[in-house]
C-alpha atoms as a PDB file:
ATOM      1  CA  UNK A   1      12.282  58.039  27.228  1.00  0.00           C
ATOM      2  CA  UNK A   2      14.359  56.623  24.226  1.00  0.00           C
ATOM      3  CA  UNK A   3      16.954  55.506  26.480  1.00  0.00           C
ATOM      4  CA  UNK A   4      14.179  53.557  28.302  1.00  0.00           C
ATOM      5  CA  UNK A   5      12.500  52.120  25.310  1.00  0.00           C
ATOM      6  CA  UNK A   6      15.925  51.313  23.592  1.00  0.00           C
ATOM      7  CA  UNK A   7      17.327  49.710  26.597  1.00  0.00           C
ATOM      8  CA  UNK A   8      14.071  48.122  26.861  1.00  0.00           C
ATOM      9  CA  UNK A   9      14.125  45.970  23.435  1.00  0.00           C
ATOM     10  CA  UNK A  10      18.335  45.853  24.093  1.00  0.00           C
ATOM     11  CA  UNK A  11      16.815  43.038  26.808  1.00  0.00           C
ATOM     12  CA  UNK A  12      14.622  41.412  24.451  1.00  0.00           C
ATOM     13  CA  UNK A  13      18.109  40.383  22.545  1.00  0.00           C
ATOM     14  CA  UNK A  14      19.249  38.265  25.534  1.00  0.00           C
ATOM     15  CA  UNK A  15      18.553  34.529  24.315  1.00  0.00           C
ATOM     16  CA  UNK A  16      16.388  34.147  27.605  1.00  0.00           C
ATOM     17  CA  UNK A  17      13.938  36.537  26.149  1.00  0.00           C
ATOM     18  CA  UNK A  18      14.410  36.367  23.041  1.00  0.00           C
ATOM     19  CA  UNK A  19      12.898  32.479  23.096  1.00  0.00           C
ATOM     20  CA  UNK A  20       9.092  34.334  24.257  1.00  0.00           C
ATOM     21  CA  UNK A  21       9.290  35.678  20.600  1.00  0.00           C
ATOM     22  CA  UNK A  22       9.872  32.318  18.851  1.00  0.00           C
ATOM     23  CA  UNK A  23       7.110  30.898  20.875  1.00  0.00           C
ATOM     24  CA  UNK A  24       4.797  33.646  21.193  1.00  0.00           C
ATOM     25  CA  UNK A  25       2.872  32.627  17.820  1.00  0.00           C
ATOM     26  CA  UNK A  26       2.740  28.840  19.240  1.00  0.00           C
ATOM     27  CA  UNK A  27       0.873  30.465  22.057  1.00  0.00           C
ATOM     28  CA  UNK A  28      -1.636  32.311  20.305  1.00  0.00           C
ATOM     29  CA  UNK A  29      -2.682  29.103  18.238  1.00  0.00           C
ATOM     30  CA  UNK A  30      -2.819  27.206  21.850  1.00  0.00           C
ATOM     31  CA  UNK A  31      -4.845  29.935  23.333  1.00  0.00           C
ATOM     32  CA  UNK A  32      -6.885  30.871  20.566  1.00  0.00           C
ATOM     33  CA  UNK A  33      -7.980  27.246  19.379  1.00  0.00           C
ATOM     34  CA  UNK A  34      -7.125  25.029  22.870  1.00  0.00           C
ATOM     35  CA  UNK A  35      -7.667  27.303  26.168  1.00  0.00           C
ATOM     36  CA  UNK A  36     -10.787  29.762  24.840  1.00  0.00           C
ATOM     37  CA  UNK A  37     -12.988  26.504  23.608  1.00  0.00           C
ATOM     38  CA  UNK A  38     -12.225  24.606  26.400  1.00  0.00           C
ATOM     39  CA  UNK A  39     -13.026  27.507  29.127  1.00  0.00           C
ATOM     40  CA  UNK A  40     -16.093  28.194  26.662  1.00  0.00           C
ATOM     41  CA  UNK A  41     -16.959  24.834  26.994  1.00  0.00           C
ATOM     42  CA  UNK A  42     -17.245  24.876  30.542  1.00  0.00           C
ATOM     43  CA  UNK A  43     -19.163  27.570  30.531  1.00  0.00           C
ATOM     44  CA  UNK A  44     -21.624  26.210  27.927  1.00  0.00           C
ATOM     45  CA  UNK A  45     -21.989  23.118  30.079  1.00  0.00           C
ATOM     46  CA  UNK A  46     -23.922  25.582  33.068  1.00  0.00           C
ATOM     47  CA  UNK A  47     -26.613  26.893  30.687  1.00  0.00           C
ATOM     48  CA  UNK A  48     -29.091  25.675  29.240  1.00  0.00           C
ATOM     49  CA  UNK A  49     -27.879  26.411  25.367  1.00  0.00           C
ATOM     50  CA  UNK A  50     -29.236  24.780  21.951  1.00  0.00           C
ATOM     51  CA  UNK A  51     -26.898  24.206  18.942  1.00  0.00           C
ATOM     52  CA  UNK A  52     -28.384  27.580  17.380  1.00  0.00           C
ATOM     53  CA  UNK A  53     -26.538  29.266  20.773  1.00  0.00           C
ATOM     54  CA  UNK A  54     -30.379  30.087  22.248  1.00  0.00           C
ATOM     55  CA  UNK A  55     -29.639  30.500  25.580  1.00  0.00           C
ATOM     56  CA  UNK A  56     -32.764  29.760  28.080  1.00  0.00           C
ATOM     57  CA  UNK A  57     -30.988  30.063  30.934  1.00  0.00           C
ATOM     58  CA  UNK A  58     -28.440  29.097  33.518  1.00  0.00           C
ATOM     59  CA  UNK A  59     -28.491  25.725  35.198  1.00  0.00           C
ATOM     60  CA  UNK A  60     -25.433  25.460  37.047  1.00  0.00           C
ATOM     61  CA  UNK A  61     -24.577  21.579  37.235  1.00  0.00           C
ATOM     62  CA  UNK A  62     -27.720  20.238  36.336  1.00  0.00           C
ATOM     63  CA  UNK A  63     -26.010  18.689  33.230  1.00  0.00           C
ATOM     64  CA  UNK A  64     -23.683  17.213  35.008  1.00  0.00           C
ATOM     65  CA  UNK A  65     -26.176  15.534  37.619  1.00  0.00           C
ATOM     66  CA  UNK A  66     -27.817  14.358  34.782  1.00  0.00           C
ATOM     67  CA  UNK A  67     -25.041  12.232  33.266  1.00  0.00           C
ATOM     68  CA  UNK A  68     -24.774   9.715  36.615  1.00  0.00           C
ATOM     69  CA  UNK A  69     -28.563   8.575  35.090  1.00  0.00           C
ATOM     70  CA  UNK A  70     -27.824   8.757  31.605  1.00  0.00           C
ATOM     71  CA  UNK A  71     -28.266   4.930  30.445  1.00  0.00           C
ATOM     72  CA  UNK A  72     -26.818   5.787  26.725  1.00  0.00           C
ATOM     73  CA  UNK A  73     -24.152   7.415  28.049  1.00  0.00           C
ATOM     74  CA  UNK A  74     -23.174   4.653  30.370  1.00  0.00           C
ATOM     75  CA  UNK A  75     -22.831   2.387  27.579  1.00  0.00           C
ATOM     76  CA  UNK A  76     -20.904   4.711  25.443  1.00  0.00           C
ATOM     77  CA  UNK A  77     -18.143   4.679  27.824  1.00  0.00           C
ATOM     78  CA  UNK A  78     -18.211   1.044  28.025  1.00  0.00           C
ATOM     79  CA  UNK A  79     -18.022   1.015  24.034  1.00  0.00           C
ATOM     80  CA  UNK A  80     -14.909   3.843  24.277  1.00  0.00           C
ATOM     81  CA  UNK A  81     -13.007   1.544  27.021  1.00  0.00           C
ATOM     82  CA  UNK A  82     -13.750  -1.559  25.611  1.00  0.00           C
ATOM     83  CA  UNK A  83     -12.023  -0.246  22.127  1.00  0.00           C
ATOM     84  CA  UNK A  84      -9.451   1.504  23.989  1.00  0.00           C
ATOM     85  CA  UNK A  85      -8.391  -1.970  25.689  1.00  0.00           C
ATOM     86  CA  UNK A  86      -8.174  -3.347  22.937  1.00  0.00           C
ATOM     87  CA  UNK A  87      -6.951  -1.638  20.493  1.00  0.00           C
ATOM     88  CA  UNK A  88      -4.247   0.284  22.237  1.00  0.00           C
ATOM     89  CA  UNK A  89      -2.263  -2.841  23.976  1.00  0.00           C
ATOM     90  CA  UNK A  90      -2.865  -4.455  19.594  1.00  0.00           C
ATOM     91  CA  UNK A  91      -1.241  -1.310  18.412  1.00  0.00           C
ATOM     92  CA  UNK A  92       1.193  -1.007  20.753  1.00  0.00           C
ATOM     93  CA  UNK A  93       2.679  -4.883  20.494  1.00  0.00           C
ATOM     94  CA  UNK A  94       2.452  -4.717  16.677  1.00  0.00           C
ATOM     95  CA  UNK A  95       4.407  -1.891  16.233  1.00  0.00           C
ATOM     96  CA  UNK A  96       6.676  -2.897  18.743  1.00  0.00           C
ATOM     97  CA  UNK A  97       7.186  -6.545  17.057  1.00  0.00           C
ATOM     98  CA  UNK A  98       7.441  -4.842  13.681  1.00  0.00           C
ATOM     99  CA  UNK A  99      10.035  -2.221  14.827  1.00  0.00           C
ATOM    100  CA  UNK A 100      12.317  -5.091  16.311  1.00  0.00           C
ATOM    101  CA  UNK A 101      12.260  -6.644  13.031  1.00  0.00           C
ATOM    102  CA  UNK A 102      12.456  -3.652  10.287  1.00  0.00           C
ATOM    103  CA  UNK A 103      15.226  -1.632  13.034  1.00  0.00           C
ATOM    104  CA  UNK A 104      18.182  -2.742  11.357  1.00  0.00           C
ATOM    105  CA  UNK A 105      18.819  -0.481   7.663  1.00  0.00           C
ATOM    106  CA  UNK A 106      18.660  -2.925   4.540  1.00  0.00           C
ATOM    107  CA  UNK A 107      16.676  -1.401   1.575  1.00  0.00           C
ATOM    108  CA  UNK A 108      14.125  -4.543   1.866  1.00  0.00           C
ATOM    109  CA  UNK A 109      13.337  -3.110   5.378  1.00  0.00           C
ATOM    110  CA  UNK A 110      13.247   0.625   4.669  1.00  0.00           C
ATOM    111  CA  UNK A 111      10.824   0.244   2.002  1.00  0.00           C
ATOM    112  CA  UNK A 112       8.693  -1.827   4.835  1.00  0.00           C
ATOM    113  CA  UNK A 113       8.870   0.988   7.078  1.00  0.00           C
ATOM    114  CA  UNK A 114       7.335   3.104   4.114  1.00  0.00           C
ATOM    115  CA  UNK A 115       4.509   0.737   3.352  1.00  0.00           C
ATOM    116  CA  UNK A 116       3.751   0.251   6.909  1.00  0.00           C
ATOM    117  CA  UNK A 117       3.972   3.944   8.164  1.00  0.00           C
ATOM    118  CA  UNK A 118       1.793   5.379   4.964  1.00  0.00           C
ATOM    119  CA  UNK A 119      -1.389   4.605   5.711  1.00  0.00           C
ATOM    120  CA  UNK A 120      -0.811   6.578   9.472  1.00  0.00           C
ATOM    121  CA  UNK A 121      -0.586   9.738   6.887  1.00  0.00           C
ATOM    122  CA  UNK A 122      -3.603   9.098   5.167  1.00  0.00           C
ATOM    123  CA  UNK A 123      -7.478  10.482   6.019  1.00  0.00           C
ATOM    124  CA  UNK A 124      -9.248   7.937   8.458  1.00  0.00           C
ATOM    125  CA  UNK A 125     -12.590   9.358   6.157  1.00  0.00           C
ATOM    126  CA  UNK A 126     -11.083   7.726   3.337  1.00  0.00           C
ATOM    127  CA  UNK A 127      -9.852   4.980   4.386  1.00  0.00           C
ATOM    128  CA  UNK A 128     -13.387   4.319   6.055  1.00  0.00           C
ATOM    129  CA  UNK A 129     -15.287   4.709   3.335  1.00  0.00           C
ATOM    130  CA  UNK A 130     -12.983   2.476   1.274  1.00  0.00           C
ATOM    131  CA  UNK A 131     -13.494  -0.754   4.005  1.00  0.00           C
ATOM    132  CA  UNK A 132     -17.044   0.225   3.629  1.00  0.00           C
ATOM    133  CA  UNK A 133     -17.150  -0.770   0.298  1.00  0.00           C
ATOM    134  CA  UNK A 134     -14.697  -3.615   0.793  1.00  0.00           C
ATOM    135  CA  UNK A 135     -16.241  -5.303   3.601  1.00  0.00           C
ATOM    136  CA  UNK A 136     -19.284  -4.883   2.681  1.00  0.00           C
ATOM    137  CA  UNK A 137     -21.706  -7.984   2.918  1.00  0.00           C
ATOM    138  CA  UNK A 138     -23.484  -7.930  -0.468  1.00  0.00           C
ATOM    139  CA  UNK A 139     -20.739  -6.298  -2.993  1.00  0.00           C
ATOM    140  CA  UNK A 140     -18.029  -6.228  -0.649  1.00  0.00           C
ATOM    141  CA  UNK A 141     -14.640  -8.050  -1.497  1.00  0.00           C
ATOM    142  CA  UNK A 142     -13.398 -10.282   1.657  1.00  0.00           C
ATOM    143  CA  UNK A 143     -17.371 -11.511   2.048  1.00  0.00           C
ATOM    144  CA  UNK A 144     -17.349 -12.847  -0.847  1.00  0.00           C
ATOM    145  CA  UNK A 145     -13.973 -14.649  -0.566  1.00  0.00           C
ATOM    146  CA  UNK A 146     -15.149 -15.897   3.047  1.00  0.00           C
ATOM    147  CA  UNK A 147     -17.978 -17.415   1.006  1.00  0.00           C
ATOM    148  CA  UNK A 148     -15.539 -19.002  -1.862  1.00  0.00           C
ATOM    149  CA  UNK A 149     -13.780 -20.416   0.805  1.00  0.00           C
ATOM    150  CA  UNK A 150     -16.939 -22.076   2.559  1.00  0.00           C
ATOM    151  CA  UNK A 151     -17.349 -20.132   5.126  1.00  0.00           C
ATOM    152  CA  UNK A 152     -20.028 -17.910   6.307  1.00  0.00           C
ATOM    153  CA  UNK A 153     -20.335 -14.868   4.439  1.00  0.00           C
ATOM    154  CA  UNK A 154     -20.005 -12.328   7.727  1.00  0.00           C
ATOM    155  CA  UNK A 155     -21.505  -8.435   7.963  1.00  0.00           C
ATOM    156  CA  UNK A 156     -18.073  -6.791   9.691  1.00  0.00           C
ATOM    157  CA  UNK A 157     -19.926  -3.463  10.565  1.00  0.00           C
ATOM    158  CA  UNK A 158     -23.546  -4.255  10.287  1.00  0.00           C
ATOM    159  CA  UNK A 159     -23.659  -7.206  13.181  1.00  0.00           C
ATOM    160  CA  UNK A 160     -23.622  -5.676  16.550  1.00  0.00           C
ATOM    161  CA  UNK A 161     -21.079  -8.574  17.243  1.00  0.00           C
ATOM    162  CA  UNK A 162     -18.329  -8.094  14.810  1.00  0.00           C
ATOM    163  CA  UNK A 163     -18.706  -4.290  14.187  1.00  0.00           C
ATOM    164  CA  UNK A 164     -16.678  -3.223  16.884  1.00  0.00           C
ATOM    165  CA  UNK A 165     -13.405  -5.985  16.753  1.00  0.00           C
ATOM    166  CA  UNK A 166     -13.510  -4.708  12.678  1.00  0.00           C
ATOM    167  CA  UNK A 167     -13.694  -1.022  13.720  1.00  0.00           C
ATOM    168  CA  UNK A 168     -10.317  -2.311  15.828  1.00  0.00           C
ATOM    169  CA  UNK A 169      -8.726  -3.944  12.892  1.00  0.00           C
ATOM    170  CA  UNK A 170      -8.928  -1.398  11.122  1.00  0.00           C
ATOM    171  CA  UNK A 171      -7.606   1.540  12.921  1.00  0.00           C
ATOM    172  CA  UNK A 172      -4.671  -0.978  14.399  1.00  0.00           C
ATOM    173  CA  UNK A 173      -3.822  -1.192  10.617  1.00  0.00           C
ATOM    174  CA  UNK A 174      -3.967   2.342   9.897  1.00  0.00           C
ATOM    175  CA  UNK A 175      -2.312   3.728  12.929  1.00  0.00           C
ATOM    176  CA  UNK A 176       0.626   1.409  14.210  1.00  0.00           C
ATOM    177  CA  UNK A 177       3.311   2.347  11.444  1.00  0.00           C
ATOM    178  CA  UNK A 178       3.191   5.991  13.360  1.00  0.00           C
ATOM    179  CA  UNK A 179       4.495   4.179  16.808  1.00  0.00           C
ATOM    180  CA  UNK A 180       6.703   1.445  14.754  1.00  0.00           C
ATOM    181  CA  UNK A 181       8.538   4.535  13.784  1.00  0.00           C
ATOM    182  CA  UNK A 182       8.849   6.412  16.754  1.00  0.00           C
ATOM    183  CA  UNK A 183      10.185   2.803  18.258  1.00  0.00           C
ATOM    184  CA  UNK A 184      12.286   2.000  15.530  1.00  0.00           C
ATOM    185  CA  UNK A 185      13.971   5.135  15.822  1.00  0.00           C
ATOM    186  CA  UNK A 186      14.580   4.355  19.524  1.00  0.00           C
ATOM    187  CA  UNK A 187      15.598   1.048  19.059  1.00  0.00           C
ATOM    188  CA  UNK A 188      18.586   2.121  17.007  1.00  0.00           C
ATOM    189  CA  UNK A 189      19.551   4.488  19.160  1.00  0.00           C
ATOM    190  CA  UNK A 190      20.388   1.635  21.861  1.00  0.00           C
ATOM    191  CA  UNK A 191      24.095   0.570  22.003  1.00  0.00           C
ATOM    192  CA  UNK A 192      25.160  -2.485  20.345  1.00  0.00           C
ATOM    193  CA  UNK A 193      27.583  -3.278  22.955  1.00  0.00           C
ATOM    194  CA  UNK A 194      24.309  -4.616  25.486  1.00  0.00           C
ATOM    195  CA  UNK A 195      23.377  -7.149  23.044  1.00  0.00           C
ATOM    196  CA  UNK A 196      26.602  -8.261  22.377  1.00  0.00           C
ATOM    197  CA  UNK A 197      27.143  -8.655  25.814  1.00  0.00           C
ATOM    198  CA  UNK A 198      24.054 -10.350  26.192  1.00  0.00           C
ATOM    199  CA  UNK A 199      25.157 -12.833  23.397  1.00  0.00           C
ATOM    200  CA  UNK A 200      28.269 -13.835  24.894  1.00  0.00           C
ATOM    201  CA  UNK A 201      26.114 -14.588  27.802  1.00  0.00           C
ATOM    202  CA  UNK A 202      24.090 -16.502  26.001  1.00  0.00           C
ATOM    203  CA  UNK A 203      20.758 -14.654  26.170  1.00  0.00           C
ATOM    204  CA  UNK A 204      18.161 -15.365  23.411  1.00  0.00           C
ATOM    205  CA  UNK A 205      16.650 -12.754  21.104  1.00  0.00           C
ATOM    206  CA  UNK A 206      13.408 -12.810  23.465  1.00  0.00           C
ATOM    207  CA  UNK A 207      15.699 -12.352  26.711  1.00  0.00           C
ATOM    208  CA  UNK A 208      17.527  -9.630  24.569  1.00  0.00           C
ATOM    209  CA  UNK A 209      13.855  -7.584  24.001  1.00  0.00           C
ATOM    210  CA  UNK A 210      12.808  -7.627  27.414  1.00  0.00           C
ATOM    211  CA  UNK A 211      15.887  -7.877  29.358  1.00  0.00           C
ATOM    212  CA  UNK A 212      17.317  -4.658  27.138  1.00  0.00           C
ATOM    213  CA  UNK A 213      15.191  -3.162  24.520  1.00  0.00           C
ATOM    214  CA  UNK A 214      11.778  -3.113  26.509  1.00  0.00           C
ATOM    215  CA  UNK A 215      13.662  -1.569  29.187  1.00  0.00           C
ATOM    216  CA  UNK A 216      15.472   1.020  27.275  1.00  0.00           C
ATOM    217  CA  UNK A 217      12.791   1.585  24.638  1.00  0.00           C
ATOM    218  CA  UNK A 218      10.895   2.822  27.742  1.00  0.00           C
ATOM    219  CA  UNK A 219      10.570   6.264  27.053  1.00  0.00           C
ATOM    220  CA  UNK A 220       9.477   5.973  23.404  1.00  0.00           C
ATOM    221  CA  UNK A 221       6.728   3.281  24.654  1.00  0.00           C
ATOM    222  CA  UNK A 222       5.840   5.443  27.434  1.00  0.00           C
ATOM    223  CA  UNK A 223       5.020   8.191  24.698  1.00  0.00           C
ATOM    224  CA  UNK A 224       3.617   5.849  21.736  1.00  0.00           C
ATOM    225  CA  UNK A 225       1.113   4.530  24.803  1.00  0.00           C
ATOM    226  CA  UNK A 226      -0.468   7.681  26.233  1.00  0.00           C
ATOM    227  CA  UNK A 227      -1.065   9.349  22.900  1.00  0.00           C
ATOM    228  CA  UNK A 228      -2.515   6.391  21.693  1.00  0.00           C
ATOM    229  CA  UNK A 229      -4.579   5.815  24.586  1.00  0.00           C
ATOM    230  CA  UNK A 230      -5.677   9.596  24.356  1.00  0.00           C
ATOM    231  CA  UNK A 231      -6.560   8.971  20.320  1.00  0.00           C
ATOM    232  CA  UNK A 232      -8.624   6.340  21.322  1.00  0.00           C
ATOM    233  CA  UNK A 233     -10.833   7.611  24.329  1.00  0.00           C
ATOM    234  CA  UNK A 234     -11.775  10.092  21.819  1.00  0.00           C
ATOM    235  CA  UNK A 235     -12.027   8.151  18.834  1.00  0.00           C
ATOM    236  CA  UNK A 236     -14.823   8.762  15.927  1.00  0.00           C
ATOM    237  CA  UNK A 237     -13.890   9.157  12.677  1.00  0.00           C
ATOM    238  CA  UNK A 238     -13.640   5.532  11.908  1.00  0.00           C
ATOM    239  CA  UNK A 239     -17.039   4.926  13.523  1.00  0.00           C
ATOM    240  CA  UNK A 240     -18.644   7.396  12.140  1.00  0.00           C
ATOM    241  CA  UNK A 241     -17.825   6.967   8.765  1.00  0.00           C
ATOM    242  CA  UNK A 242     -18.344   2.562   8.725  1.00  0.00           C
ATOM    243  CA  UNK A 243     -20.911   2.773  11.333  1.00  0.00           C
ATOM    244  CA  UNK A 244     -22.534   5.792  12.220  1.00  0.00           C
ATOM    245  CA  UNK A 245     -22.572   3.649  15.817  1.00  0.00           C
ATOM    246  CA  UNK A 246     -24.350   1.326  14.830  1.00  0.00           C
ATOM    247  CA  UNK A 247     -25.997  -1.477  14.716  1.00  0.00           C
ATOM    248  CA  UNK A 248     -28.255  -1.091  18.114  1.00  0.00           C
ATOM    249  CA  UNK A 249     -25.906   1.542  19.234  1.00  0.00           C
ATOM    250  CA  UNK A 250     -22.796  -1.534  19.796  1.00  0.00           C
ATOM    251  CA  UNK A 251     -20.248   0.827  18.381  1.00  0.00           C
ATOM    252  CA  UNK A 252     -21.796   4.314  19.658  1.00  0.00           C
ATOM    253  CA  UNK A 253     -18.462   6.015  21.488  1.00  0.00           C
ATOM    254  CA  UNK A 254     -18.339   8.767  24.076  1.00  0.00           C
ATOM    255  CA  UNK A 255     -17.366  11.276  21.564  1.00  0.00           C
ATOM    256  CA  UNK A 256     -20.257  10.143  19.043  1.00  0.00           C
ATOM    257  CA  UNK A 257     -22.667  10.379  21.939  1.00  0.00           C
ATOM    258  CA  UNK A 258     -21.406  14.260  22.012  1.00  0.00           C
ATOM    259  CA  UNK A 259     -21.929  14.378  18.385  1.00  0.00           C
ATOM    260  CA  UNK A 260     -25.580  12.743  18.129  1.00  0.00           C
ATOM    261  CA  UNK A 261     -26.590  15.056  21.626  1.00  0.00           C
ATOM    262  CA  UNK A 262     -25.771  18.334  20.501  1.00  0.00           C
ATOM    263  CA  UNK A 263     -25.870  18.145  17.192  1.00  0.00           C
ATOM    264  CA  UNK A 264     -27.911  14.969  15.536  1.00  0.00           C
ATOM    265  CA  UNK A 265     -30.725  14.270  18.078  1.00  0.00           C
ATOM    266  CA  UNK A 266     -33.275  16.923  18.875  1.00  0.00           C
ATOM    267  CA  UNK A 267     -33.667  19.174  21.230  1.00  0.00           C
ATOM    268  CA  UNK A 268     -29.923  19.889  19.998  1.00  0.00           C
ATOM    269  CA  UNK A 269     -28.889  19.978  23.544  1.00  0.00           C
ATOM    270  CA  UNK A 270     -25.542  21.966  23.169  1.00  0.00           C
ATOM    271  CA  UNK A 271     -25.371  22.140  27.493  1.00  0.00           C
ATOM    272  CA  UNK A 272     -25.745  18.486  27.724  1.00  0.00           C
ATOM    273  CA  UNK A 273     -23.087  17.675  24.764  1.00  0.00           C
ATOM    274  CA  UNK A 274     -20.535  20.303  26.765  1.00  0.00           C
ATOM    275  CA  UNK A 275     -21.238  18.746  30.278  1.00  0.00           C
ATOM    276  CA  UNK A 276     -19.982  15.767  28.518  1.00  0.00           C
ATOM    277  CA  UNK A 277     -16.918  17.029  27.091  1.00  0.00           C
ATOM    278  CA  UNK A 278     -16.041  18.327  30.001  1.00  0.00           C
ATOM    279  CA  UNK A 279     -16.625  14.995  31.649  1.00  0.00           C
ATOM    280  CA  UNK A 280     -14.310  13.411  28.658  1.00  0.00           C
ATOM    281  CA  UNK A 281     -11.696  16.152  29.094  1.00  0.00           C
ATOM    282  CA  UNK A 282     -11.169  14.990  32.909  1.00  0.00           C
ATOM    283  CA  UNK A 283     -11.121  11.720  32.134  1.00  0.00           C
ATOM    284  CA  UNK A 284      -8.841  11.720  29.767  1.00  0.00           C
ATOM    285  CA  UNK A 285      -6.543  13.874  32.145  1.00  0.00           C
ATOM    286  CA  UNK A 286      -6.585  11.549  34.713  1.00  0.00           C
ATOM    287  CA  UNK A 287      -5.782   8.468  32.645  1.00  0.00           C
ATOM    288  CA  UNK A 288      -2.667  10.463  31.346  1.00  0.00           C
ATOM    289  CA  UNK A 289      -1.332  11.440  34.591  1.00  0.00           C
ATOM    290  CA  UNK A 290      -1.829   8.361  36.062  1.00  0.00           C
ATOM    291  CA  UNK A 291       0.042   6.808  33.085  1.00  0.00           C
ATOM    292  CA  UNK A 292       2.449   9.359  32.969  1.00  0.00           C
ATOM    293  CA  UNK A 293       3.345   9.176  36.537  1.00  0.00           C
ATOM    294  CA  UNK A 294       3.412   5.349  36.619  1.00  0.00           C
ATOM    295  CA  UNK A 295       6.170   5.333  33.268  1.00  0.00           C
ATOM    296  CA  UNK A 296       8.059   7.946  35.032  1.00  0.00           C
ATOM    297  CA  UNK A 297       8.532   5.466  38.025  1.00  0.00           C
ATOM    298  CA  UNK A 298       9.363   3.162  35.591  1.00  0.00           C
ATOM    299  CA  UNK A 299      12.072   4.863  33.928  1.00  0.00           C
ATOM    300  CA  UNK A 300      13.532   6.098  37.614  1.00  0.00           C
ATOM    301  CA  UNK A 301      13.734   2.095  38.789  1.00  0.00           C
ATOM    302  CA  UNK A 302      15.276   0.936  35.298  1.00  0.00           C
ATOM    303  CA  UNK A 303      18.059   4.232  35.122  1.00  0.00           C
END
């Protein structure tokens, strides 16, 4: 028996198995705070549930026949993909024009990288509340200097036309320094020998990004664009804190429409807000593999 057991934890020392250990807490976190509320998610989204977990009874996909008709819902996805359209492909081509610039190391363009990638770190609650305040249409800073300058004194996130493009602005501003790093990082790992070559054959500094560093900057774009275009599919903070998704609903999201169903908006439907977050969840999927599949062709035709 002690034979057995010894030569039993003798084969845990083999680095094969030994790498299950060093994982093995990453795994609990997964499955403790990823797999269990997402499989009791889908099971919430078959019953009829309330947010005080009152159970009146099972349903089976009623919920989810029920979201073809939902009207609010409808336009809560348009909201999420018109913000995703935008503000991914804005995020995505300023951090990638700021990279190319602040890639090479002088001190003026490290302490850029700082000033641009701090804001990434900081809470999108804070920052929300602070453009509140700022953009604000009676004591706000910037509406007042539109009306110094002559111009029309503008509401940013109280008219139902400009509340979403400044709900844009503003998380473009706070998120791209995290993908201008990621890209600057694999912009200087390119050789310098390509664009010397190019030089001598007399290519531009535009034929130079998208003859050489597009092309081999393709896996760190590939990355920077599907985790961006997962953040926003399931963006809220920013709206809830500068909007609540408001005015007339304009800037009401998919995952603010979860928010307001199950936990805002009487009867509390719990069901309903799961149904939908499972809905989300394989949407979401989808989008990445697609993406991820189509960047992985990408990377096979450019290697």
């Amino acid at each position: 028996m002690r034979r057995s057991l010894r030569s039993y934890l003798a084969g845990w020392n083999r680095p094969e198995r030994a790498a299950y250990l060093f994982i093995a807490p990453a795994l609990a976190i997964l499955l403790l705070f990823t797999v269990v509320p997402l499989l009791a998610t889908l099971a919430i989204s078959t019953m009829n549930m309330d947010v005080f977990l009152q159970v009146k009874g099972f349903i089976g996909l009623d919920h989810f026949e029920r979201l073809l008709g939902d009207d609010r819902l409808i336009d809560a996805i348009k909201h999420t993909l018109y913000f995703a359209g935008v503000e991914v492909p804005l995020q995505i081509i300023l951090a990638l024009l700021t990279a190319v610039y602040l890639s090479r190391n002088t001190r003026w363009r490290k302490l850029l990288r700082s000033v641009y990638f701090v804001p990434s770190i900081c809470s999108f609650t804070a920052i929300g509340i602070v453009a509140s305040f700022l953009l604000d249409p009676q004591t706000g800073v910037y509406p007042a200097y539109l009306v110094n300058l002559g111009l029309p004194r503008l509401e940013f996130f109280r008219d139902p036309a400009w509340a979403m493009p400044s709900v844009i602005a503003l998380t473009v501003w706070r998120s791209f320094g995290y993908s201008m790093i990621i890209l600057v990082a694999g912009i200087q790992s390119i050789p310098d020998s390509y664009y010397e070559a190019a030089q001598l054959d007399g290519a531009g500094k535009a034929r130079q990004l998208f003859s050489i560093t597009i092309p081999m900057l393709m896996p760190s774009l590939s990355f920077c664009v599907i985790t961006t275009t997962i953040a926003a599919m399931q963006v809220f903070d920013q709206i809830f804190v500068t909007t609540q998704g408001g005015p007339l609903n304009k800037t009401e999201t998919i995952v603010g429409y979860i928010y307001n169903t199950g936990f805002k908006m009487a009867p509390y439907d719990l069901g309903y807000a799961s149904a939908i977050s499972v809905m989300l969840f394989v949407f979401i999927m989808a989008i990445t593999l697609v993406m991820n599949r189509y960047f992985l062709r990408r990377e096979a035709d450019m290697a």
